[in-house]
Protein backbone atom coordinates (compact mmCIF):
# COMPACT_ATOMS: atom_id res chain seq x y z
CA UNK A 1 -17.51 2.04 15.97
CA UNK A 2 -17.70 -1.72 17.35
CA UNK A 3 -15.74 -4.18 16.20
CA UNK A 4 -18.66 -5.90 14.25
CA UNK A 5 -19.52 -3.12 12.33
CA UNK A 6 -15.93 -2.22 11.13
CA UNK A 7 -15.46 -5.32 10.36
CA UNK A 8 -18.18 -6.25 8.06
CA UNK A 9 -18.12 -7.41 4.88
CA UNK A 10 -14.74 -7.41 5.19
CA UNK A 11 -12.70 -10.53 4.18
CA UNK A 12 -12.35 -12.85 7.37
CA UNK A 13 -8.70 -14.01 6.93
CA UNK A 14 -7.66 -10.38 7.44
CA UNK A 15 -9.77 -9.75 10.62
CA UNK A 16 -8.29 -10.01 14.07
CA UNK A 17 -4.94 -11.50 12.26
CA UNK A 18 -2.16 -11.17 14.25
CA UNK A 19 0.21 -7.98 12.90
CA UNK A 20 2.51 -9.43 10.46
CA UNK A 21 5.82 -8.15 10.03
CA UNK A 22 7.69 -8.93 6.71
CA UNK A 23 7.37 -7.02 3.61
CA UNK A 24 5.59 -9.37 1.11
CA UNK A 25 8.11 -10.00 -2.10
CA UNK A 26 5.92 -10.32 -5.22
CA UNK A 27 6.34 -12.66 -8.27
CA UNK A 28 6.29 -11.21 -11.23
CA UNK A 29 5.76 -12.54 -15.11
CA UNK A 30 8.46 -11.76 -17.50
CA UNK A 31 8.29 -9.20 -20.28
CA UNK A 32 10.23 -7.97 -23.21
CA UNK A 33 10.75 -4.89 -24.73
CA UNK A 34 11.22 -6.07 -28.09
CA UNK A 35 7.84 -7.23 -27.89
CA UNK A 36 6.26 -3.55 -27.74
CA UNK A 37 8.77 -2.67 -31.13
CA UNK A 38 5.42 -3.32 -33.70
CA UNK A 39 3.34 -0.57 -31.45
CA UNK A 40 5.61 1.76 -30.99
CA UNK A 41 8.41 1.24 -32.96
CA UNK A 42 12.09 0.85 -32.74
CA UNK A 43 12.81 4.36 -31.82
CA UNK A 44 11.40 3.96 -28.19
CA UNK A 45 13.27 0.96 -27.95
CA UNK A 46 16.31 2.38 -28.96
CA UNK A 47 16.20 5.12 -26.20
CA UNK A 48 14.89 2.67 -23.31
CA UNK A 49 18.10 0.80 -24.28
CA UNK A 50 20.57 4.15 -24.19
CA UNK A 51 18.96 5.19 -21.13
CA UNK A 52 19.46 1.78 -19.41
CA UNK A 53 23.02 1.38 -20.53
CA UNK A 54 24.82 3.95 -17.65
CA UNK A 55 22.62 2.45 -14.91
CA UNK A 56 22.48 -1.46 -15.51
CA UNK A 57 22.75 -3.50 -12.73
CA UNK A 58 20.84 -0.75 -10.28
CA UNK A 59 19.47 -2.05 -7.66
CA UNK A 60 15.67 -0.84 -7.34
CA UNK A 61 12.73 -1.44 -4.45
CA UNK A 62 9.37 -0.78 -5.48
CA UNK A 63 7.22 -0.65 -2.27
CA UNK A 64 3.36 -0.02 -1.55
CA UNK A 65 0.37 -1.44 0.00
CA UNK A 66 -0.79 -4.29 -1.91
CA UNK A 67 -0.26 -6.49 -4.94
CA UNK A 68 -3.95 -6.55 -6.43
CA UNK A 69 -7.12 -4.43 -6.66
CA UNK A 70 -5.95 -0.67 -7.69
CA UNK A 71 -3.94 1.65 -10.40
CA UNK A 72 -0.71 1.68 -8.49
CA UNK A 73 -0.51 -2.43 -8.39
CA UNK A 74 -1.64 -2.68 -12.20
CA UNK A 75 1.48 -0.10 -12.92
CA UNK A 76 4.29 -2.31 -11.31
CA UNK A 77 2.78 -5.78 -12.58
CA UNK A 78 4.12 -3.90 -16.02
CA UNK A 79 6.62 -1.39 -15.19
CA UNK A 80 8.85 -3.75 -12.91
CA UNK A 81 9.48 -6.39 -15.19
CA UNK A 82 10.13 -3.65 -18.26
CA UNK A 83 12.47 -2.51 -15.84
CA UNK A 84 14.29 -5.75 -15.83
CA UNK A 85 14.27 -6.45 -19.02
CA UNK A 86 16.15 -2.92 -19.61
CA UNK A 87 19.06 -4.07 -17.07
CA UNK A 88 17.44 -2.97 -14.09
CA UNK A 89 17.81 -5.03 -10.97
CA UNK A 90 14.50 -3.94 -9.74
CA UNK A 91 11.72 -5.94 -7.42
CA UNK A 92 8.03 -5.12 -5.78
CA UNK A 93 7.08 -5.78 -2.13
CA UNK A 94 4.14 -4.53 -0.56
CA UNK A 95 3.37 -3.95 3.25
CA UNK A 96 2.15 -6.83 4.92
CA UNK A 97 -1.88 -6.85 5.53
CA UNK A 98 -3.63 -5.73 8.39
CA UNK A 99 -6.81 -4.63 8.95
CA UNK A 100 -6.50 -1.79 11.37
CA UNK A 101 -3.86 -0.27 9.54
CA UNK A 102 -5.78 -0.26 5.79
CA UNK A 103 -8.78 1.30 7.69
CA UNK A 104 -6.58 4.48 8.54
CA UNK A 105 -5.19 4.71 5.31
CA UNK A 106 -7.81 4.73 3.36
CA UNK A 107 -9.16 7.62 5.08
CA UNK A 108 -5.72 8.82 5.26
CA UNK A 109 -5.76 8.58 1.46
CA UNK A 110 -9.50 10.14 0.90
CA UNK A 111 -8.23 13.12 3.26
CA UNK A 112 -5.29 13.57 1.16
CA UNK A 113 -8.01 14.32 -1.82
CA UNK A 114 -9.60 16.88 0.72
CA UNK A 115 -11.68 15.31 2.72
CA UNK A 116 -12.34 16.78 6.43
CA UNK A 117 -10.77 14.84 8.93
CA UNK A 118 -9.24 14.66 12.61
CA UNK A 119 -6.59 11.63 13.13
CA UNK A 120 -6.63 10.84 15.91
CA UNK A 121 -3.98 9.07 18.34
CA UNK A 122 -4.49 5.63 17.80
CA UNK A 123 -4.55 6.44 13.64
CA UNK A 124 -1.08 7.94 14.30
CA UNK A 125 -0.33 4.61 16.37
CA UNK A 126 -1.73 2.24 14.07
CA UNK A 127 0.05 4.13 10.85
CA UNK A 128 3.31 4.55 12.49
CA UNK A 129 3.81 0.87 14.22
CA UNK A 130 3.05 -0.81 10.47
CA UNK A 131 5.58 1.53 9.12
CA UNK A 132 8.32 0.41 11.99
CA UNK A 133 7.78 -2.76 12.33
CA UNK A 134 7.87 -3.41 8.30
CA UNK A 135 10.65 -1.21 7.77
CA UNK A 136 12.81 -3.19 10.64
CA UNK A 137 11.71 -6.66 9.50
CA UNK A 138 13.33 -5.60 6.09
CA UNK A 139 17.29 -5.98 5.82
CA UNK A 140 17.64 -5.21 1.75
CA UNK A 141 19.61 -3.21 0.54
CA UNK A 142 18.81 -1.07 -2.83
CA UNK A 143 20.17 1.88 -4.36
CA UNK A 144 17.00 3.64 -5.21
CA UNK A 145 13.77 2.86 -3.02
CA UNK A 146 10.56 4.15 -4.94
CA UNK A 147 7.91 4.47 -1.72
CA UNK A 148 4.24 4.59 -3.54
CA UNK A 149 1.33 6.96 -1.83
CA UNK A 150 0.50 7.35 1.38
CA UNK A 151 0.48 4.01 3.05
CA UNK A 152 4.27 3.62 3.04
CA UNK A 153 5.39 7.33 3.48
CA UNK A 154 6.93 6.75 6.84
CA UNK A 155 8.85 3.65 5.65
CA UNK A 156 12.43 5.18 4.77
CA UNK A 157 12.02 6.91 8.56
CA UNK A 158 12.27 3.90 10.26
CA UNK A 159 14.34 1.58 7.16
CA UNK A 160 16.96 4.32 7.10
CA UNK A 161 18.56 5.75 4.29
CA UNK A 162 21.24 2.70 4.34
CA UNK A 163 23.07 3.80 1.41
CA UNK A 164 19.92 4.61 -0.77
CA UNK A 165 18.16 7.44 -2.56
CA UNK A 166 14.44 7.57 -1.47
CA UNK A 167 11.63 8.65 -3.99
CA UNK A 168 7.81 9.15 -2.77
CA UNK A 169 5.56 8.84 -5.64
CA UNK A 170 2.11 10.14 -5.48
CA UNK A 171 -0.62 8.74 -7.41
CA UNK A 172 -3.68 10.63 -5.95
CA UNK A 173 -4.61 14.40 -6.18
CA UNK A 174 -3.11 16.12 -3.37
CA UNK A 175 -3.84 19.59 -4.37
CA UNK A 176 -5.91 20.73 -1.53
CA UNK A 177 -5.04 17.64 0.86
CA UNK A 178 -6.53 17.98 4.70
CA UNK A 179 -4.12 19.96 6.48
CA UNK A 180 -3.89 17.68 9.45
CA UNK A 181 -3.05 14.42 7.49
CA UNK A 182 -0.72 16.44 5.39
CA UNK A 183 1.22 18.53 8.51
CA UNK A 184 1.12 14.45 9.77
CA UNK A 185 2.90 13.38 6.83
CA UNK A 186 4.72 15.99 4.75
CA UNK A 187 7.72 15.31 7.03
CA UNK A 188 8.19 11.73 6.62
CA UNK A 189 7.58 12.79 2.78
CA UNK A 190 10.17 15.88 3.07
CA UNK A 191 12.96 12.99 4.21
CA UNK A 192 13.20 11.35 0.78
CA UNK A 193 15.55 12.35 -2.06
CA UNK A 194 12.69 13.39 -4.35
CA UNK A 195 8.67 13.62 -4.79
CA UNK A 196 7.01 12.44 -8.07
CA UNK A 197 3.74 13.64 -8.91
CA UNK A 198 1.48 12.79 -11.68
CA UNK A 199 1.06 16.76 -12.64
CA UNK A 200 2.13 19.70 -11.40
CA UNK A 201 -1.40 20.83 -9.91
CA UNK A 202 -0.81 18.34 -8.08
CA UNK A 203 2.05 19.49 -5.97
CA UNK A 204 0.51 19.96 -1.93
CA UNK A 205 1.23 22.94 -0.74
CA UNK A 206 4.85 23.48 1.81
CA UNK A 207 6.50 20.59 0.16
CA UNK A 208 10.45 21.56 1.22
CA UNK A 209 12.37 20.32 -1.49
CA UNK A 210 14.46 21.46 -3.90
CA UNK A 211 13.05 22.23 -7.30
CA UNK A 212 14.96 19.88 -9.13
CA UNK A 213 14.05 16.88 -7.00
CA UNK A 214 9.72 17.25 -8.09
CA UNK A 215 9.23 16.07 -10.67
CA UNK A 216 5.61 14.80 -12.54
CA UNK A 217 5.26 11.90 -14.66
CA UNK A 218 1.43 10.60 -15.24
CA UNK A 219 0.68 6.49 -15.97
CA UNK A 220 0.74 4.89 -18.70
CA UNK A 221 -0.68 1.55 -19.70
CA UNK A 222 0.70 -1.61 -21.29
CA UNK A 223 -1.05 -2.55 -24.39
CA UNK A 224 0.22 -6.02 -24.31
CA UNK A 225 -1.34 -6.93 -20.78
CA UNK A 226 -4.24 -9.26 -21.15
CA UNK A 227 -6.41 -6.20 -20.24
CA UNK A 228 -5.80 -4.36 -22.97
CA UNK A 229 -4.26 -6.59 -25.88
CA UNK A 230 -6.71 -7.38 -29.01
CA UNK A 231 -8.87 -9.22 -28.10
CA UNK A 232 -11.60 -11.33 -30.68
CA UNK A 233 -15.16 -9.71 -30.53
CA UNK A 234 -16.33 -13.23 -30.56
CA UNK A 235 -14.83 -14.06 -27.36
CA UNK A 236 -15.92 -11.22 -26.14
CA UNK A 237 -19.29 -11.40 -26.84
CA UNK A 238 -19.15 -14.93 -25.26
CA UNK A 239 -17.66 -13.09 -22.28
CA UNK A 240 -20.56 -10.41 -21.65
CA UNK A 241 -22.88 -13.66 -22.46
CA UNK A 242 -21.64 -15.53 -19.51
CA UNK A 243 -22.37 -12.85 -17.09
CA UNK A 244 -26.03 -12.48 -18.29
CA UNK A 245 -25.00 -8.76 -20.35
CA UNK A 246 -26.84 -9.13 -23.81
CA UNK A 247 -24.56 -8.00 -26.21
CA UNK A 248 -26.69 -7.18 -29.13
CA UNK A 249 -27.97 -4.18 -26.76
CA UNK A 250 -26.25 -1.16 -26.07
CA UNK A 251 -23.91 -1.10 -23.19
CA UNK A 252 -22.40 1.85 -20.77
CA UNK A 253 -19.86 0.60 -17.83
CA UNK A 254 -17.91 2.21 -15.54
CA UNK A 255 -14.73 0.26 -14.24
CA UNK A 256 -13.54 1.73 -10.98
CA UNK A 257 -13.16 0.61 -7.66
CA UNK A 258 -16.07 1.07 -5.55
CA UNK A 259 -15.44 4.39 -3.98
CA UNK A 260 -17.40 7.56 -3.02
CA UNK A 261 -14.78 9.32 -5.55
CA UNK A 262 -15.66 7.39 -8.81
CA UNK A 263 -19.51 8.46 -7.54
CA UNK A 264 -21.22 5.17 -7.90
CA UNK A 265 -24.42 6.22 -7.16
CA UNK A 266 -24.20 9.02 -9.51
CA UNK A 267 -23.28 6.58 -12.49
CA UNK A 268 -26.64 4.72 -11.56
CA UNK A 269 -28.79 7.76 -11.79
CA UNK A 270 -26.97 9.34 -15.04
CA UNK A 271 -28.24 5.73 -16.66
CA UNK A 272 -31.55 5.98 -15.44
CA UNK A 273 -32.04 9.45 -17.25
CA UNK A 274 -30.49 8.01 -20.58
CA UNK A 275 -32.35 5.30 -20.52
CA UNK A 276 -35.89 7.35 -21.11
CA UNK A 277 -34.15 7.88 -24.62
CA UNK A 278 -32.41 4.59 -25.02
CA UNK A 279 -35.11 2.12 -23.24
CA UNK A 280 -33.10 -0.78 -24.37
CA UNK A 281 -29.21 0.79 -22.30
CA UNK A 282 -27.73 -1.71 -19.58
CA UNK A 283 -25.26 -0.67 -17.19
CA UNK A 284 -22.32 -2.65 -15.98
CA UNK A 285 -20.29 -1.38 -12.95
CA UNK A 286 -16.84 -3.53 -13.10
CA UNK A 287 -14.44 -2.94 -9.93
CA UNK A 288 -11.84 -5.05 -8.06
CA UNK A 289 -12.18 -5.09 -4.40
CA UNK A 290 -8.24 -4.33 -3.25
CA UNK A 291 -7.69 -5.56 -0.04
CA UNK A 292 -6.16 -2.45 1.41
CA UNK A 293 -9.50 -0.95 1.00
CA UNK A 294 -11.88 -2.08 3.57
CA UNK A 295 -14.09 0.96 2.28
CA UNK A 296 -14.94 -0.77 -0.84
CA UNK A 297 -16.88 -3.55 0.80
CA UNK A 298 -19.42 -1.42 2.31
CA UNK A 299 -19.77 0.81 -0.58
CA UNK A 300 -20.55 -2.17 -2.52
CA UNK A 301 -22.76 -3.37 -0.19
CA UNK A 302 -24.94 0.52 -0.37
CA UNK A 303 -24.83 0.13 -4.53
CA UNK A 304 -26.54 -3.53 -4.01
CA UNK A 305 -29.45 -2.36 -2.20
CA UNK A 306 -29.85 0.20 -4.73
CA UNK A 307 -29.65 -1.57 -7.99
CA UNK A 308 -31.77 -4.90 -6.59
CA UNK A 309 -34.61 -4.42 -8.49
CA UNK A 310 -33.13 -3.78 -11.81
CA UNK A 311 -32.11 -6.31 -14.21
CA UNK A 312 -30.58 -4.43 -16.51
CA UNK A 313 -27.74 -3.11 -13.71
CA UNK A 314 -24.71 -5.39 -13.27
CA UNK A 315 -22.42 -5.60 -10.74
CA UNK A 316 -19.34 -7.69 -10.99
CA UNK A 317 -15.68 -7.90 -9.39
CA UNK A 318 -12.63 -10.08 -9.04
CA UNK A 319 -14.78 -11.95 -6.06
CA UNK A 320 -17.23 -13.16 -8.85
CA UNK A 321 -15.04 -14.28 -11.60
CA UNK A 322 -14.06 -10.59 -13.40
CA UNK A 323 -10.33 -10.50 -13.85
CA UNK A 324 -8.46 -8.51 -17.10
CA UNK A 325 -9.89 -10.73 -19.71
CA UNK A 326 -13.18 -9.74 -18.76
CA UNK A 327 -12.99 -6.01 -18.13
CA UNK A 328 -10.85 -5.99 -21.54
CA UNK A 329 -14.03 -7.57 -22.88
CA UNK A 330 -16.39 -5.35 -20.85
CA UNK A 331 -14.73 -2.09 -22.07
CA UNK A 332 -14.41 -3.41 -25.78
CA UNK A 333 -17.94 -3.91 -26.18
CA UNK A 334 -19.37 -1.52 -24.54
CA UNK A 335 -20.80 1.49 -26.38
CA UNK A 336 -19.76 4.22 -24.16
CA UNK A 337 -17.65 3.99 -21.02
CA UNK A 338 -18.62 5.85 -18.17
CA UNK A 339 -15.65 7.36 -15.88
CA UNK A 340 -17.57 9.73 -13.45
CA UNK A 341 -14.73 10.51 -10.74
CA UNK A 342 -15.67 13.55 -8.72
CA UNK A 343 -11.52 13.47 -7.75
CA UNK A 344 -9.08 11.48 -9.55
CA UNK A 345 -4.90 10.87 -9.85
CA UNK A 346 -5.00 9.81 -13.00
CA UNK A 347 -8.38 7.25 -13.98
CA UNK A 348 -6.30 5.01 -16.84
CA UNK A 349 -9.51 3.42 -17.17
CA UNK A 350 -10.21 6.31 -19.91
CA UNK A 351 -6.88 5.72 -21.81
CA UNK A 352 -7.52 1.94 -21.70
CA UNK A 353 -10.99 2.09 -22.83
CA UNK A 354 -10.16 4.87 -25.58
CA UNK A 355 -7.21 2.34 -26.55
CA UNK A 356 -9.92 -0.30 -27.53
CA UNK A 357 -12.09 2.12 -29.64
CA UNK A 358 -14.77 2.85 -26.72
CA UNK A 359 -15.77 6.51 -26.30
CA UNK A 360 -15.52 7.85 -22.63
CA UNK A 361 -17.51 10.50 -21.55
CA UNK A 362 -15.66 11.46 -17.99
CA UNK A 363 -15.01 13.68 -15.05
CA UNK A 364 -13.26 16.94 -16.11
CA UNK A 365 -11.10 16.40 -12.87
CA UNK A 366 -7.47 15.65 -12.20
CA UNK A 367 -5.34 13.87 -14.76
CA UNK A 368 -8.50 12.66 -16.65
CA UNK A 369 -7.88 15.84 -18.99
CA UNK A 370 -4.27 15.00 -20.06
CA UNK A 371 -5.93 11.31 -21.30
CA UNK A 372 -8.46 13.52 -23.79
CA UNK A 373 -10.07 16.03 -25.39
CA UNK A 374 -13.81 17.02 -26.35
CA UNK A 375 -14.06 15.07 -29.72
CA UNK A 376 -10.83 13.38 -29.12
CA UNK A 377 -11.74 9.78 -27.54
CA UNK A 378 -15.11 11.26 -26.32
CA UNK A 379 -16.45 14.17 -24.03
CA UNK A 380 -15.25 16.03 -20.50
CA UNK A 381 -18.18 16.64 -17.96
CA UNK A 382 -18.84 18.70 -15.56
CA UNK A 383 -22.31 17.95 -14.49
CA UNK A 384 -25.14 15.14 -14.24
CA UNK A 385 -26.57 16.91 -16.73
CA UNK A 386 -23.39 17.07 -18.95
CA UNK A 387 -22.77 12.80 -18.78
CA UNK A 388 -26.72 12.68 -19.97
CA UNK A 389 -26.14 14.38 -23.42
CA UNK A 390 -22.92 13.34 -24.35
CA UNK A 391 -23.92 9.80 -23.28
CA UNK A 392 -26.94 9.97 -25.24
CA UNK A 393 -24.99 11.81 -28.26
CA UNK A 394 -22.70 8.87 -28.32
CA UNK A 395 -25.04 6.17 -27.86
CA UNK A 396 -27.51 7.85 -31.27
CA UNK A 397 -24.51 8.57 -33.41
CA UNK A 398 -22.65 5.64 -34.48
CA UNK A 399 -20.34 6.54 -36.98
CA UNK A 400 -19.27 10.03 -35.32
CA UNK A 401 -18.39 7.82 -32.05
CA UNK A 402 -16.57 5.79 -33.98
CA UNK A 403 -14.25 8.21 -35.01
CA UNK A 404 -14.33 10.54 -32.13
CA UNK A 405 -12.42 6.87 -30.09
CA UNK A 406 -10.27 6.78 -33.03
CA UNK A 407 -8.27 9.50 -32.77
CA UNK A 408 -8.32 9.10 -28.96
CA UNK A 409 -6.42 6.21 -29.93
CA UNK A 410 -3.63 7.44 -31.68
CA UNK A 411 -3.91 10.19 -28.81
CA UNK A 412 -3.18 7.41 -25.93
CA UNK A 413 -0.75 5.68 -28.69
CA UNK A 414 1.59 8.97 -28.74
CA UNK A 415 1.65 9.56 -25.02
CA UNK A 416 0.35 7.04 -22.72
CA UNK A 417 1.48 3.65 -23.54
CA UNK A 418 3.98 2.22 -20.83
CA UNK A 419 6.78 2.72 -22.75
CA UNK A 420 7.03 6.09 -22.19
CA UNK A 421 6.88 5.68 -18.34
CA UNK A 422 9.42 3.45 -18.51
CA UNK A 423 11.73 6.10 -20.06
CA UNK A 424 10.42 9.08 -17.75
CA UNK A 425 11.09 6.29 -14.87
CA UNK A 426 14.75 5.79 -16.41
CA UNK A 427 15.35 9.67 -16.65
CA UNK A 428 14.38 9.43 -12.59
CA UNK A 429 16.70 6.82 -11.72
CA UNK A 430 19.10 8.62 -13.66
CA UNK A 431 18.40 11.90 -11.77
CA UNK A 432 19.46 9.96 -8.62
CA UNK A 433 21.78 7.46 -8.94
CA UNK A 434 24.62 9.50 -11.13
C-alpha cells in the first residue's frame, strides 16, 4: 500500500513523525468515593475502604495505547483516580504515538477477535521496536504494572520485571484469536504474573498459567462522569437541537467507534427497514475517532458516502464538537439505542444507555449478554431481521419500553457501576502484592 493511501484521512501531526520514545504520563481529575455513597450506598464504601487498608501506599502503573477515543481509556479516566482516593499510589501512561505502529495493532487487535491474518516481518519490527524503545525510555518503578490489550503486551519483556508483579488485561474477545498473532504474542503475555479477562469464554486457548493467576472481571461504568450523570432533558433537547436532530421525533443511535465490528453499515440498513413503519425515525451514529486507530478514519470516510443523501442520518464525533455531554444527551433522548457489534469485549455503551432509561436492542455477542436480558433493559439479536422487530416493538410501545429500561437499570445499578470494579481491581492487587 503507498504511503498516500495509508495515510489518508489520517491526522497529519501523527504522519511521518519522528518515533517518539517516552511513555506519555496522563493528568487526571480528582474523585471521591464518598461521592458515589447516595448510589450505592455505604456498604460498598465500607469494603473499598477494608480492602484498601492492607495495601495503601502501593505503587500502581496503568499502561496502554492512548488517553482518548475507546472503552479501555474511558475505564482509567475513572478507575485511576478511585484508586487514589482508596490509598492507592496509582498513575496512567500510554505509549507514545506513532503511526506505523497503531496501523499493526489495530489489525493485531481485529485478528485477536478472529480475523485471518499473516504478520508479516516488518509488523513484528514495527510492534516490537515501540515496545523496546518505550519500555527503555521508562525508569519507574511500581509494584504492580497493569499492561492493557494488545498494544503493550511486549512491554514488561523489554521494562523487566524490576521488582514488580505484571498483569495483562484483556478487554477484547479473544476466544478464537488468529493463531499467528496469538503464537506471536501469547509469550510475551505468558511472562506476566497474571491474565485478566472480562469472562471466562474469553480465555484464548494455550494460555500457560497457573489457574489461580486468570482471573475475569467485566467493566463497569461511573455514574458520576459527565457521560452518564443526570442530566436536564431541557439541556438535552437543546443539545440534539444544535446538531440539527429534531427532538420531538423519534430517535435510534448507535455510539461506537467506527469499526467493521460495531457493523456500521448494518446499523444504516436495519434503520432503513424500520423506517417503512416509523416514516418519521432519524438515526444518529455517535463515535470518537481514537488516535490509535487509523482504521476508523477510513471507515468513516465509506459510512459518508453512504449516508450523503439522507437527512435524516447523522454522523458526529469528538472532531465535530461531540464529547460526554453530548453522547450523555444523545443516549438520553433517544428512543432506542442501537448496539449492533458482530464481536464485542464488553460494549458499556448498553449499560450506559440502559443506566439513563434508553432501551437497547443489541448484539447477542461477547459480554453484551452479562449487561441484559430479553425484557430486562431491552432485547438480544441475532439477526437483521431480529434488530427490525424489536426496534420497531420498542419504538410503538411506549409505556412497555419504559419499563423494560427500568429494570435494566436497577440491573446495571447492582452489578456494573464502577464501584464494583474498583473492589474486583482491589481483590487483584491484593492477589499480587501480599
Amino acid at each position: 500500500m503507498a504511503e498516500t493511501e495509508r495515510h489518508e484521512g489520517f491526522p497529519v501531526d501523527m504522519v511521518g513523525r519522528e518515533h517518539r520514545l517516552d511513555t506519555v504520563r496522563i493528568s487526571l481529575k480528582k474523585k471521591a468515593l464518598g461521592d458515589y455513597a447516595s448510589i450505592v450506598g455505604r456498604d460498598v464504601l465500607e469494603e473499598i475502604r477494608r480492602l484498601a487498608s492492607d495495601i495503601r501506599g502501593l505503587r500502581v502503573l496503568h499502561i496502554n495505547s492512548t488517553a482518548s477515543g475507546g472503552g479501555v481509556a474511558e475505564l482509567l479516566t475513572t478507575l485511576v483516580p478511585l484508586e487514589v482516593s482508596s490509598g492507592i499510589e496509582a498513575e496512567w501512561k500510554t505509549l507514545p504515538q506513532h503511526f506505523d505502529f497503531f496501523e499493526v495493532t489495530k489489525v493485531f487487535h481485529n485478528a485477536l477477535q478472529g480475523m485471518e491474518y499473516a504478520p508479516t516481518k516488518q509488523d513484528i519490527k514495527d510492534y516490537l521496536d515501540h515496545n523496546r524503545l518505550s519500555a527503555e525510555s521508562d525508569r519507574s518503578r511500581y509494584d504492580l504494572v497493569i499492561a492493557h490489550d494488545p498494544q503493550p503486551a511486549a512491554f514488561r519483556h523489554f521494562y523487566g520485571r524490576k521488582g514488580a508483579k505484571w498483569v495483562w488485561r484483556c478487554h477484547i474477545d479473544t476466544a478464537h484469536p488468529n493463531k499467528a498473532v496469538w503464537d506471536f504474542l501469547r509469550p510475551f503475555v505468558e511472562e506476566h504474573d497474571a491474565a485478566v479477562f472480562t469472562m471466562d469464554k474469553f480465555r484464548p486457548p494455550g494460555l500457560e498459567m497457573p489457574k489461580n493467576r486468570i482471573l475475569y472481571i467485566p467493566p463497569a461504568i461511573d455514574p458520576l462522569s459527565t457521560k452518564n450523570r443526570e442530566l436536564p432533558i431541557a439541556l438535552s433537547r437543546e443539545v440534539l437541537s444544535e446538531y440539527g436532530v429534531d427532538a420531538r421525533r423519534p430517535l435510534l443511535t448507535q455510539v461506537s467507534r467506527f469499526d467493521p465490528w460495531k457493523d456500521p453499515i448494518g446499523v444504516i440498513r436495519i434503520y432503513r427497514q424500520v423506517k417503512e413503519q416509523v416514516p418519521t425515525l432519524q438515526l444518529a451514529l455517535v463515535g470518537f475517532m481514537a488516535m490509535d486507530d487509523p482504521e476508523a478514519w477510513r471507515i468513516y470516510s465509506s459510512i459518508e458516502k453512504e449516508t450523503k443523501d439522507d437527512r435524516d442520518i447523522f454522523m458526529f464525533t469528538n472532531l465535530n464538537g461531540v464529547g460526554s455531554l453530548e453522547v450523555n444527551a444523545f443516549q438520553r433522548l433517544s428512543d432506542v439505542v442501537i448496539q449492533k457489534s458482530i464481536k464485542e469485549g464488553f460494549g458499556l455503551v448498553v449499560s450506559e444507555a440502559i443506566w439513563k432509561g434508553t432501551p437497547v436492542v443489541a448484539g447477542d455477542t461477547g459480554g453484551i449478554p452479562l449487561q441484559m436480558k430479553n425484557g430486562v433493559g431491552g432485547f438480544l439479536a441475532d439477526t437483521e431481521e431480529e434488530y427490525v422487530k424489536w426496534i420497531t416493538f420498542l419504538l410503538k410501545n411506549a409505556k412497555q419500553s419504559r419499563e423494560i429500561a427500568g429494570r435494566g437499570r436497577e440491573f446495571v445499578r447492582e452489578r456494573y457501576l464502577v464501584t464494583r470494579l474498583l473492589i474486583d481491581e482491589l481483590k487483584l492487587f491484593k492477589l499480587l502484592a501480599l
